[in-house]
Protein backbone atom coordinates (compact mmCIF):
# COMPACT_ATOMS: atom_id res chain seq x y z
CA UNK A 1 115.41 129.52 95.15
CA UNK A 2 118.18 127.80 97.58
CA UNK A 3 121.12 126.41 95.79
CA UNK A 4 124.19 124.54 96.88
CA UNK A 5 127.42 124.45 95.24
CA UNK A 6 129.37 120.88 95.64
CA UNK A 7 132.81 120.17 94.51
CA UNK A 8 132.36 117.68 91.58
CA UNK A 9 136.06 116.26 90.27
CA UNK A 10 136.45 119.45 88.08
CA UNK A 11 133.85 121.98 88.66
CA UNK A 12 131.42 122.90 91.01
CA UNK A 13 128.07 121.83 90.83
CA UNK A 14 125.15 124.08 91.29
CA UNK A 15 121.87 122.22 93.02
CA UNK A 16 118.78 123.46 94.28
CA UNK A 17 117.61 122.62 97.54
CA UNK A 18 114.46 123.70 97.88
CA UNK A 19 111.03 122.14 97.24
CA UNK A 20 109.91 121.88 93.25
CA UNK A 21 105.88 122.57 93.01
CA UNK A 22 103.82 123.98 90.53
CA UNK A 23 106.71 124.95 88.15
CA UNK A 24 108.83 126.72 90.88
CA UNK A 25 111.66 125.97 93.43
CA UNK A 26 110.02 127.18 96.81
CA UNK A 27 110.46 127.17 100.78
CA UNK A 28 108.09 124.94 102.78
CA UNK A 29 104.53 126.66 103.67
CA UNK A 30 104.85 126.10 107.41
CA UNK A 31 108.29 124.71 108.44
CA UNK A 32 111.85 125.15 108.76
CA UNK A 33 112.54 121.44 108.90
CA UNK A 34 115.97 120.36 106.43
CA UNK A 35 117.58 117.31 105.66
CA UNK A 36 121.48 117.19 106.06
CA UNK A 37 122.73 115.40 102.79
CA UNK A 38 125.65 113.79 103.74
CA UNK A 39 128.95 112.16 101.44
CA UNK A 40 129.18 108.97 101.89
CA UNK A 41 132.52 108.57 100.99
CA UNK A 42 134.34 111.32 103.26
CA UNK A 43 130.84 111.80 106.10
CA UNK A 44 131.01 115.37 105.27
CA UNK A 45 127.92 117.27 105.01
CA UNK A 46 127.16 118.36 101.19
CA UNK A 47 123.85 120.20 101.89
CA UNK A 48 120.98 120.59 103.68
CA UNK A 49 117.24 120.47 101.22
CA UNK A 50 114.23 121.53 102.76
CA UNK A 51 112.13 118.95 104.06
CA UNK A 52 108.56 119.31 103.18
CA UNK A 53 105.36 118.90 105.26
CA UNK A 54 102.16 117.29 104.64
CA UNK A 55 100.76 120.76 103.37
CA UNK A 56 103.50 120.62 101.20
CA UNK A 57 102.32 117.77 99.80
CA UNK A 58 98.83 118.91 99.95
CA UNK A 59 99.78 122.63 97.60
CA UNK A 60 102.17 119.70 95.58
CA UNK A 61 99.29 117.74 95.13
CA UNK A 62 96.70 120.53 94.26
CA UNK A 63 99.44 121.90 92.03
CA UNK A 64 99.81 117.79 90.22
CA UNK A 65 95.67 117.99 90.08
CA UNK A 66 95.62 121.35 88.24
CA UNK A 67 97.71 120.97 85.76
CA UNK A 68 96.25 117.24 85.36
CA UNK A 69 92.69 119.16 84.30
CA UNK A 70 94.18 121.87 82.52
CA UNK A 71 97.82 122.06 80.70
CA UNK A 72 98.31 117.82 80.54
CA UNK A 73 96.03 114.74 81.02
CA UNK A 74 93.73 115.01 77.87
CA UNK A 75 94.59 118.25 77.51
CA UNK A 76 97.97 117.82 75.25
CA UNK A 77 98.40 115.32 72.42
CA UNK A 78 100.94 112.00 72.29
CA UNK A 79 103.08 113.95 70.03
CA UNK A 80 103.56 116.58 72.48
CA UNK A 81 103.86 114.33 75.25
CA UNK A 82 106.48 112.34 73.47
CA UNK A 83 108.37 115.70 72.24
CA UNK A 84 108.84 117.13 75.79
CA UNK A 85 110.51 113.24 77.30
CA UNK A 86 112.50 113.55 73.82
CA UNK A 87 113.80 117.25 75.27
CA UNK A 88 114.36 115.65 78.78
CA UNK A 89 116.27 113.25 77.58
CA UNK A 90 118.21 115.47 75.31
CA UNK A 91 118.95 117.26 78.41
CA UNK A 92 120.03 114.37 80.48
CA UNK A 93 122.70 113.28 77.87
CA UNK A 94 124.12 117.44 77.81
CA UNK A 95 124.50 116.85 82.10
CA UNK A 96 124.94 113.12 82.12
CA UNK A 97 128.59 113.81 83.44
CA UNK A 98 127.27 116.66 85.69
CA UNK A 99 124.70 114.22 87.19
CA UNK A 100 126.53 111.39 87.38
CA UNK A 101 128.74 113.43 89.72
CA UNK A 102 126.33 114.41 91.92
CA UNK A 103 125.04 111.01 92.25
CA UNK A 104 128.48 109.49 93.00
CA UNK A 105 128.71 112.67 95.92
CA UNK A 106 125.40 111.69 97.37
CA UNK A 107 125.23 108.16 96.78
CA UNK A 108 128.61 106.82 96.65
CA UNK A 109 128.01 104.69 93.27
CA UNK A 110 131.40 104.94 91.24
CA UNK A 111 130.75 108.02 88.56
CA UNK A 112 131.23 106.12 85.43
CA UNK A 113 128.61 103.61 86.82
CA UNK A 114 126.32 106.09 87.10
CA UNK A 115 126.91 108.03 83.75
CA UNK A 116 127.32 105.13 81.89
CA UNK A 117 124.61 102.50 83.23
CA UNK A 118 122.51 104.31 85.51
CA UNK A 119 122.27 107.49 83.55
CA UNK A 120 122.76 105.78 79.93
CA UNK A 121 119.86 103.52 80.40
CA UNK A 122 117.46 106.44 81.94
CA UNK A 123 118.20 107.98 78.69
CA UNK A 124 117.14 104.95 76.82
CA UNK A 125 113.98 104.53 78.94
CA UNK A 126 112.97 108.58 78.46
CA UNK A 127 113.27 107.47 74.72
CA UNK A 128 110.97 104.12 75.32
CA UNK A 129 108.57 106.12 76.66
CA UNK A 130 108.91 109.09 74.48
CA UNK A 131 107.73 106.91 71.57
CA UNK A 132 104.71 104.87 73.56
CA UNK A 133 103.31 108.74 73.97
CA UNK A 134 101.44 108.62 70.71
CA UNK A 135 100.51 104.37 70.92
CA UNK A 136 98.23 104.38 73.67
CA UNK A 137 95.26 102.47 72.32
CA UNK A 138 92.14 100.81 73.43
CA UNK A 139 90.03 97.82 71.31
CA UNK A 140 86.97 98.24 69.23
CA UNK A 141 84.69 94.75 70.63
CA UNK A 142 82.50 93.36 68.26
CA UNK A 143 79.04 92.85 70.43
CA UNK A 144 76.33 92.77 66.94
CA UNK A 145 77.36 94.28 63.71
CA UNK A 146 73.59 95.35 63.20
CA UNK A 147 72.92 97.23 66.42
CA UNK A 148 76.19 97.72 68.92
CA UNK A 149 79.52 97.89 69.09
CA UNK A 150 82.29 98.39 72.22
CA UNK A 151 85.23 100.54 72.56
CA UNK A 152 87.87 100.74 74.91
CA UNK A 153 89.90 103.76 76.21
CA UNK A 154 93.08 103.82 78.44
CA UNK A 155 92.87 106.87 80.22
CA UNK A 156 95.64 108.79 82.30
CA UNK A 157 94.99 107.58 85.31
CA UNK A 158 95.65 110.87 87.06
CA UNK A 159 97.68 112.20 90.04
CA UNK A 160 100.41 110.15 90.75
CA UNK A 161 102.31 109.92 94.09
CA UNK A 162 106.28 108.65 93.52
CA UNK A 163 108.44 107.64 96.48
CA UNK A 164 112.21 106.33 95.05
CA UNK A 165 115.01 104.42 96.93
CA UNK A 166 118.20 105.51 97.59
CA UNK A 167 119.98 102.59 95.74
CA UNK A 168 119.42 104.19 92.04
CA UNK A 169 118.18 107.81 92.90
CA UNK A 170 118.14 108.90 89.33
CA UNK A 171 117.16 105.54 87.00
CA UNK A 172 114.34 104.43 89.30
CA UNK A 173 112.97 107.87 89.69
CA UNK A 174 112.89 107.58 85.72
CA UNK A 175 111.46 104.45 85.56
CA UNK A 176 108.60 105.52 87.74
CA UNK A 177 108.02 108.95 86.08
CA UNK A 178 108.53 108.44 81.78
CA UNK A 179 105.44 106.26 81.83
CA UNK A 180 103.42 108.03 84.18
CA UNK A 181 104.29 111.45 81.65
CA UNK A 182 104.03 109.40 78.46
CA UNK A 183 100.29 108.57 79.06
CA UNK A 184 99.16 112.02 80.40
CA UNK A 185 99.34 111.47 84.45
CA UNK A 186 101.20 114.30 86.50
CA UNK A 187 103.14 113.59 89.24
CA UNK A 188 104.42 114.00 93.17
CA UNK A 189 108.02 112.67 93.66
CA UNK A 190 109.48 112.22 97.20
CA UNK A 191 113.34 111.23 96.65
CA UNK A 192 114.71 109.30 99.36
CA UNK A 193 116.06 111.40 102.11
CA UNK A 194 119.14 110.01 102.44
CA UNK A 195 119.87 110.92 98.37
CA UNK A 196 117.38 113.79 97.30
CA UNK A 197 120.10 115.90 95.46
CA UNK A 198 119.87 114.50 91.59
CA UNK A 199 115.94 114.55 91.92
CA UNK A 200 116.13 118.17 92.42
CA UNK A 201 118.74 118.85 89.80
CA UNK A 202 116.22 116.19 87.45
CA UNK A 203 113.45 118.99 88.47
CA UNK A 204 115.43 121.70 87.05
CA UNK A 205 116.07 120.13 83.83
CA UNK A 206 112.17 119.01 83.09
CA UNK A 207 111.58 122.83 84.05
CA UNK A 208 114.20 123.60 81.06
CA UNK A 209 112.84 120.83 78.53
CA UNK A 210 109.08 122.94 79.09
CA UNK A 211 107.28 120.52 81.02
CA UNK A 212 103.85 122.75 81.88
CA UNK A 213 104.12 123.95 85.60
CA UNK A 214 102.33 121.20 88.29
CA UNK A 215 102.85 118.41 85.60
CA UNK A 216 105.69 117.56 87.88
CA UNK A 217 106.90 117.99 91.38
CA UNK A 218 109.39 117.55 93.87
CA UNK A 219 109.07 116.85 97.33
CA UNK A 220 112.22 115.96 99.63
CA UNK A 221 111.07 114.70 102.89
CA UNK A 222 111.62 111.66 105.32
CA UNK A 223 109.07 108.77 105.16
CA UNK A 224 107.00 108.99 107.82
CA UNK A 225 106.02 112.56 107.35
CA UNK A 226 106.16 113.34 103.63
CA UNK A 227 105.86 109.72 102.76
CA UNK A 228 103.30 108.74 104.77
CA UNK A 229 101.48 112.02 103.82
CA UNK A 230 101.70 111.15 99.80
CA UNK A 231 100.33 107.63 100.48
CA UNK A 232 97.41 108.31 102.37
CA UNK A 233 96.59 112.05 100.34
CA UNK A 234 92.55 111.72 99.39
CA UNK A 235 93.69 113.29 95.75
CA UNK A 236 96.67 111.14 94.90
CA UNK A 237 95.19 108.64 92.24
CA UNK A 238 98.17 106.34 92.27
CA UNK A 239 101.06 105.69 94.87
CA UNK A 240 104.21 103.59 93.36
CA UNK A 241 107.18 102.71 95.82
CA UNK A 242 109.69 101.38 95.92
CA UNK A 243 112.23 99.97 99.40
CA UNK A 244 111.50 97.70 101.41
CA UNK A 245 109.01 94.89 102.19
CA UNK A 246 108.03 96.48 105.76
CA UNK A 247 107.41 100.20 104.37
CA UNK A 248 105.20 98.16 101.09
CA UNK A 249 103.18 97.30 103.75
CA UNK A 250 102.27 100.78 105.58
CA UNK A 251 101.97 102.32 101.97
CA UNK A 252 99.21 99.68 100.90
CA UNK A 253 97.81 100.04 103.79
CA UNK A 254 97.75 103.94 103.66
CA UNK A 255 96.33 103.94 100.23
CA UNK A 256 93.56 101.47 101.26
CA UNK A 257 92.35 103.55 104.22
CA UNK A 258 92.28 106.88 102.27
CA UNK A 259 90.70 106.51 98.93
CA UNK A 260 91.66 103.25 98.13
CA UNK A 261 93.83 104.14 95.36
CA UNK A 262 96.16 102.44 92.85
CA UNK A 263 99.19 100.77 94.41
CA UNK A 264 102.40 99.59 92.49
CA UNK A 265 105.26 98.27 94.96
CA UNK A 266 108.66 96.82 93.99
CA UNK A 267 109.96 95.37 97.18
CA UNK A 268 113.09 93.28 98.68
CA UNK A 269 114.15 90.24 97.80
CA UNK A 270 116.55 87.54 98.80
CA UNK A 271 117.75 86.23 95.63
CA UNK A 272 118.65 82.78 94.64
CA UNK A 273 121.49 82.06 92.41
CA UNK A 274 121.99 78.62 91.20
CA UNK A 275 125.05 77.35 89.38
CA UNK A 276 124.55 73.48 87.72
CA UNK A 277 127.44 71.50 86.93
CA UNK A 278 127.48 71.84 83.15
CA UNK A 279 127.75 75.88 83.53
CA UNK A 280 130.81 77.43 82.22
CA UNK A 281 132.20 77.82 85.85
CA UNK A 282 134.41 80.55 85.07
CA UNK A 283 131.59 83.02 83.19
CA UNK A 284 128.94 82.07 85.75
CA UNK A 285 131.74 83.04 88.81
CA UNK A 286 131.49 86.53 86.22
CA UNK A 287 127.69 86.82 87.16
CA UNK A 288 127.99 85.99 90.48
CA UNK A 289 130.54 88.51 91.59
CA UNK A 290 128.29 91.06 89.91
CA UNK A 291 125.49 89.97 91.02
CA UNK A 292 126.36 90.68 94.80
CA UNK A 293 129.30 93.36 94.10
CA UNK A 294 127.29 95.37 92.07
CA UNK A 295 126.24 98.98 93.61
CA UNK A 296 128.14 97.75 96.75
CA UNK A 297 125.28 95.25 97.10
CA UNK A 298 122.57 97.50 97.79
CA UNK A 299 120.06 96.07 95.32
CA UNK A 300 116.64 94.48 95.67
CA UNK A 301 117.58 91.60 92.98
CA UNK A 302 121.34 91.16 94.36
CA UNK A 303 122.21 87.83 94.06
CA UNK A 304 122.54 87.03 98.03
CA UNK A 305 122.19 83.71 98.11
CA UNK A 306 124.13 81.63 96.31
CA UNK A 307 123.77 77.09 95.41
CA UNK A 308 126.63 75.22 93.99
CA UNK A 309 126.07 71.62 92.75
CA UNK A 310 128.18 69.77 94.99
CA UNK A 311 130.30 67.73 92.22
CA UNK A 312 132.09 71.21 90.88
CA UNK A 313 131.39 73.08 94.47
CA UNK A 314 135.01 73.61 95.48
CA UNK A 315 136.54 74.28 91.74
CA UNK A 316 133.80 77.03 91.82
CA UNK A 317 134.72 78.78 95.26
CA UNK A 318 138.04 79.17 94.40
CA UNK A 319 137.11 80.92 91.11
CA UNK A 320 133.86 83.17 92.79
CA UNK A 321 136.60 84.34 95.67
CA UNK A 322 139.56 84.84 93.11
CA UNK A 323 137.17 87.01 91.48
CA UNK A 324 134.90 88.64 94.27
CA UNK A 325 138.72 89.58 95.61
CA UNK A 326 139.41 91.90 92.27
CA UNK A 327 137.07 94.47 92.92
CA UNK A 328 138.26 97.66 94.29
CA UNK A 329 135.84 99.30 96.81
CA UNK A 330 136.62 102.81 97.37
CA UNK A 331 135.89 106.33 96.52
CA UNK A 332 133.24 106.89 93.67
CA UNK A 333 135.23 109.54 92.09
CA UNK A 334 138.75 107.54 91.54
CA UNK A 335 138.55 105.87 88.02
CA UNK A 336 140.06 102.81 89.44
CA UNK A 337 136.70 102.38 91.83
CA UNK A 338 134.48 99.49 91.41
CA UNK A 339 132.29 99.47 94.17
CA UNK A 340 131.73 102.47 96.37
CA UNK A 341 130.94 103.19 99.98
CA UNK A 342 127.63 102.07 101.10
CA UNK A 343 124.94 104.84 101.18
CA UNK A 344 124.53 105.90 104.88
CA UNK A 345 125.58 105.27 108.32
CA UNK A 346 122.43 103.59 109.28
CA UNK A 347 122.73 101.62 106.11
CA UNK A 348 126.49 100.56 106.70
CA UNK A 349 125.14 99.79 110.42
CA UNK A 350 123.04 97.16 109.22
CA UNK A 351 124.91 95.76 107.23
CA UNK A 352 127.96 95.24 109.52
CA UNK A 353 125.40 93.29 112.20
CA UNK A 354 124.31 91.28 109.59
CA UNK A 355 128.67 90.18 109.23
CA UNK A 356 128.80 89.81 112.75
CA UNK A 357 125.46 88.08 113.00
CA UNK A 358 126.51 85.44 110.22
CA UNK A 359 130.02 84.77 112.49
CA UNK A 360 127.89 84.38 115.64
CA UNK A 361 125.72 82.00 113.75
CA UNK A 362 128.65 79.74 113.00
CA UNK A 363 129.16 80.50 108.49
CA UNK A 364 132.70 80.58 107.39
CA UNK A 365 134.14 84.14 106.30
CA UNK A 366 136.05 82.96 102.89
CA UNK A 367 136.57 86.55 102.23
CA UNK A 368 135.89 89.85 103.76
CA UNK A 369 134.33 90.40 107.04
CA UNK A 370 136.86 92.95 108.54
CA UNK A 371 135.72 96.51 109.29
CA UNK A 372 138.57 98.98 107.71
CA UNK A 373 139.34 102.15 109.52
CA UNK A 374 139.26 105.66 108.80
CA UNK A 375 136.30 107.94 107.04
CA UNK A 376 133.53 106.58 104.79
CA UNK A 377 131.12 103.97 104.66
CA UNK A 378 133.14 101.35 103.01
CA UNK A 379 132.20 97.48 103.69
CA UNK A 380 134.58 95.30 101.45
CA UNK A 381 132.63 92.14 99.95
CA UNK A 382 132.06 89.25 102.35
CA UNK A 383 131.58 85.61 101.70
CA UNK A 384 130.30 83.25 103.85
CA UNK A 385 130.19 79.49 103.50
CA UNK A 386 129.19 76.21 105.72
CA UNK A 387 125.62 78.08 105.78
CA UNK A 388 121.91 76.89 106.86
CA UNK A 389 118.63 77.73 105.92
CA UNK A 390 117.81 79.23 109.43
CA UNK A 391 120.91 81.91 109.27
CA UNK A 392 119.81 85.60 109.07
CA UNK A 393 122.28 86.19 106.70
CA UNK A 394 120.26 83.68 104.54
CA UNK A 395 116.88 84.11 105.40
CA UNK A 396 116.62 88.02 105.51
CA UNK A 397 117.89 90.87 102.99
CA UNK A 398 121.50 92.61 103.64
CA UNK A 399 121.27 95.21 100.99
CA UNK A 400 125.14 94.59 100.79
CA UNK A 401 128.07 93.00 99.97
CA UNK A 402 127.55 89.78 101.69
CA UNK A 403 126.96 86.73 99.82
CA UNK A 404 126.08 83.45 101.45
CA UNK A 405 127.45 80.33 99.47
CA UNK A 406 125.73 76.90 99.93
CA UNK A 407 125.46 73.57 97.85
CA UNK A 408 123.05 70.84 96.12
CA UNK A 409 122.90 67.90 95.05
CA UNK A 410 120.30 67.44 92.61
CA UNK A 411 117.93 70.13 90.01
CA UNK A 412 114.60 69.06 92.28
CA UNK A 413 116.78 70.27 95.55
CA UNK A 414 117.69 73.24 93.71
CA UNK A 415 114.85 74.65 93.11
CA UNK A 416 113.20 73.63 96.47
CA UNK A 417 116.29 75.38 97.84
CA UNK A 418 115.82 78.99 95.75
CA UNK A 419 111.83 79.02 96.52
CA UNK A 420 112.24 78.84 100.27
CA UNK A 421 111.86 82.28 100.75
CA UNK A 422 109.05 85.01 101.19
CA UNK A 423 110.62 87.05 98.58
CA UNK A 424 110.24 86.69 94.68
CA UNK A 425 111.72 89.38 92.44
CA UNK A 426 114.78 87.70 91.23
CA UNK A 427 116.43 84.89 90.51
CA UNK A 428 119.16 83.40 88.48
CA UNK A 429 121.09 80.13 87.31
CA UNK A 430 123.89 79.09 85.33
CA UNK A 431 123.76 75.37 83.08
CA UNK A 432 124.28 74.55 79.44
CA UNK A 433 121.97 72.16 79.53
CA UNK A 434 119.14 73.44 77.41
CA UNK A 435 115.99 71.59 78.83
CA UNK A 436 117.45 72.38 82.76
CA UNK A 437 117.05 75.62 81.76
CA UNK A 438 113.76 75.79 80.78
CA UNK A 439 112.50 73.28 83.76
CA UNK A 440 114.59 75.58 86.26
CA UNK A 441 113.17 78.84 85.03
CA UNK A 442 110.15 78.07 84.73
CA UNK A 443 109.94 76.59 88.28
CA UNK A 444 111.72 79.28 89.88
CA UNK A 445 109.34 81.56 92.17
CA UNK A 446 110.80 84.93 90.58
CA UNK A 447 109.49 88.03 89.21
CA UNK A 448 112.43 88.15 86.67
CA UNK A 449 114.85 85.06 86.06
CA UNK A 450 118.27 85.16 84.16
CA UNK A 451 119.82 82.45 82.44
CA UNK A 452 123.55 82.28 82.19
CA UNK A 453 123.96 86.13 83.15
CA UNK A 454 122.74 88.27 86.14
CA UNK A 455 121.13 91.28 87.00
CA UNK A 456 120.62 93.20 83.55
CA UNK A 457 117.54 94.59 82.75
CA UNK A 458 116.35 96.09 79.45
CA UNK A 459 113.81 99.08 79.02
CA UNK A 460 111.75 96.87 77.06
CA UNK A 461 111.06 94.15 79.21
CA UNK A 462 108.89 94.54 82.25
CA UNK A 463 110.35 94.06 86.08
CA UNK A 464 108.33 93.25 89.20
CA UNK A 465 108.02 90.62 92.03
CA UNK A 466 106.17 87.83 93.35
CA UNK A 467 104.81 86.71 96.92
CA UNK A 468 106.46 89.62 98.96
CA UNK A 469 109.18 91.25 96.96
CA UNK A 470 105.89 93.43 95.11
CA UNK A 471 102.58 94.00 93.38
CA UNK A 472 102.74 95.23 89.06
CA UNK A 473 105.51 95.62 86.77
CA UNK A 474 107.92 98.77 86.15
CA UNK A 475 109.75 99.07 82.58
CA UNK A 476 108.62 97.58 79.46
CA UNK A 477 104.86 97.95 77.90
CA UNK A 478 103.28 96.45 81.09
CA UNK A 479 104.39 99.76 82.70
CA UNK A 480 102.52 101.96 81.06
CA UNK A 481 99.09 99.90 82.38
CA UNK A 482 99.87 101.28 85.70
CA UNK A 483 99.16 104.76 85.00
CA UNK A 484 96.43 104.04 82.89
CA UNK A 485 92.52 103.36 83.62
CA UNK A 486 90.26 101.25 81.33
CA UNK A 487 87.40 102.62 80.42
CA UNK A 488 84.59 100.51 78.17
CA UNK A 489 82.20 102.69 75.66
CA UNK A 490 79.57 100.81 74.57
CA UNK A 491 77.19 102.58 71.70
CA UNK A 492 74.07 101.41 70.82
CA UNK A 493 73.26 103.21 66.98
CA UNK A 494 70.44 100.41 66.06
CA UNK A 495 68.43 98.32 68.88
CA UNK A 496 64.94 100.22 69.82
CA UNK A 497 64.16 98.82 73.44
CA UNK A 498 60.32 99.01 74.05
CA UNK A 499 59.47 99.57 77.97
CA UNK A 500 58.14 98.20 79.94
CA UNK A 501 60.06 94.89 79.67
């Protein structure tokens, strides 16, 4: 097995950087291909993980399919199921300091972000799932007391294929594998390539909690190869992604042509934010700073566009750029850090011609907008103002720090406003006016909608999106439906049929 040893802020941290099949780290099969890992706060190389190939994923696969028919799937009980995510999560809270590191070296995300959100609420979701392990039930149908009666199983639904973002390398990779092992399914991961470190350190720790060998496995690699290769694989029973809207599309696609398997997608999104005149303008300035300041930006539900009702429009700037002003962008590992660098070059790329595009377009910078000099990938939050509805910076997604601030007059313009989009996962709004909230919500094309807050999810509650931002539901109960297949028994202990007809 490869390792690397990275300088976290007072050890060294040991990571593999090899592939993670069948219970093992390993070299590729057939290729010498890595991935340079690079810190995104200094642009200093950390490591370089083997990339794997499509027979990678092919052996990774075999591997997932193996122990699916042998050592998990039917083969192990709830309780066991739900004892082994109890050990993994025992595990996580031992590293959570350790990881949280690493994540903050790979990603940038400040480090008590990660270990207190990210890696907190993976904890909490290992434990959600843990205890649905032993609750997955089916219905018993009445069809005629005398002669018949239905049943209904929900089956593992088999090999699943897992590609995560590089946004929340360790919670979404969680999200996407504790329900998948709480109902029986095994699993092929591909990390992002730009942040693959903390999937291979996760693989180390399910090997230590005793997950059977194949149940789960690891497979660095860049999208088009490995990616493409997990989507389209003849064996892979499921495929659930999650990046953007343009990459949904070739994964769907993928699936379809191959074996037309099960396809979950969480997807962009270009989120409205509306704040109504009878908000408390100071808490819902709060949300809104978090909402686009939050993990630099780079989130698919970041509040990116932003409505003010006209008659409190400029008392509420002032507060949003007072506030958006505070936060401290800078080096993940500095406790004073409240935003790091964005993830990549290419990443910090895009979203600097987005900035310039939103100047050329004629929007007002109220704050930010100027490049800083010197190492890292820092972009400092940006405002615009004086924006239309035919702006890039308003129609598309940044997946940064830029927030686009217009105005409205009335709740009907509002909400005609937020829904002129092609994306649906989020949305938000801000009003003490009881009834405008539930009229508002309930209009609003959005996956997920807050009220008077922003942005926090709960393990317990399901997330997905509508139109374009995605197809079925991570977190919550609904979750555990997409690794499972319905099957319907139906028993006949009393009708005699008499033939022919």
């Amino acid at each position: 097995m490869s390792t690397v040893s990275v300088q976290g802020i007072s050890k060294q941290i040991s990571c593999p950087t090899s592939l993670f099949i069948d219970g093992n780290f390993v070299p590729s099969s057939d290729s010498t291909e890595t991935i340079d890992v690079i810190n995104p706060a200094t642009e200093e190389k950390l490591a370089a993980v083997v990339a794997a190939s499509s027979k990678d994923v092919d052996i990774a696969v075999k591997a997932a399919r193996k122990a699916f028919q042998t050592s998990w799937g039917k083969n192990v009980t709830g309780f066991e199921r739900s004892r082994l995510l109890h050990k993994l999560a025992d595990l996580f809270e031992r590293d959570a300091q350790e990881l949280a590191e690493l994540e903050t070296l790979n990603n940038g995300k400040p480090v008590n972000l990660a270990r207190d959100f990210d890696i907190g609420d993976t904890v909490g979701c290992l434990r959600y799932y843990a205890g649905f392990a032993d609750k997955v039930v089916g219905q018993t149908i009445e069809v005629d007391h005398k002669t018949k009666f239905a049943f209904t199983k929900h089956d593992p639904i088999g090999v699943c294929g897992q590609i995560i973002p590089f946004n929340y390398p360790i919670m979404i990779l969680v999200w996407k594998l504790a329900p998948a092992l709480a109902v029986g399914c095994t699993t092929v991961i591909k990390p992002s390539e730009i942040t693959p470190l903390t999937a291979l350190k996760i693989a180390e720790l399910t090997k230590e909690a005793g997950f059977p060998p194949g149940v789960i496995n690891v497979v660095p690699g860049y999208g088009p190869s490995t990616g493409a290769a997990l989507a389209a694989h003849p064996d892979v029973d499921k495929v659930a992604f999650t990046g953007s809207t343009a990459t949904g599309r070739k994964v769907m696609e993928a699936a379809a042509k191959s074996n037309l398997k099960k396809v979950s997608l969480e997807l962009g999104g270009k989120s409205p934010h509306l704040v109504f005149e009878s908000a408390d303008l100071n808490q819902a300035a709060s949300w809104a700073a978090l909402g686009i300041c939050y993990n630099t930006g780079q989130d698919c539900t970041a509040g990116s566009r932003l409505y003010v009702q006209d008659t409190v429009y400029e008392k509420f700037l002032d507060l949003l750029v007072k506030k958006v002003g505070a936060t401290v962008v800078g080096d993940g590992l500095a406790d004073t850090t409240h935003a790091g660098p964005l993830v990549s070059k290419s990443q910090y790329d895009r979203v600097w011609s987005y900035i310039e595009s939103g100047k050329q377009e004629g929007a007002k910078v109220l704050l930010g907008g100027m490049k800083r000099t010197g190492k890292g990938f820092y972009c400092d939050p940006t405002i615009f103002a004086d924006i239309t509805d035919t702006m890039k910076i308003v129609k598309e997604e940044i997946f940064g720090p830029v927030l686009a601030v217009g105005k409205f007059k009335t709740e009907e313009e509002a909400i005609d406003i937020a829904n002129n989009t092609n994306y649906g996962l989020g949305a938000g709004l801000h009003s003490n006016d009881a009834g405008q909230c539930l009229r508002v919500s309930g209009a609003l094309d959005a996956g997920t909608v807050w009220i008077n807050q922003y942005n926090l999810l709960n393990n317990n509650v399901p997330f997905g999106g509508m139109k374009q931002s995605g197809i079925g539901k991570e977190l919550g109960s609904y979750a555990v439906e997409e690794y499972t297949s319905v099957k319907a028994v139906h028993w006949n202990f009393g009708e005699k049929l008499e033939w022919p007809l």
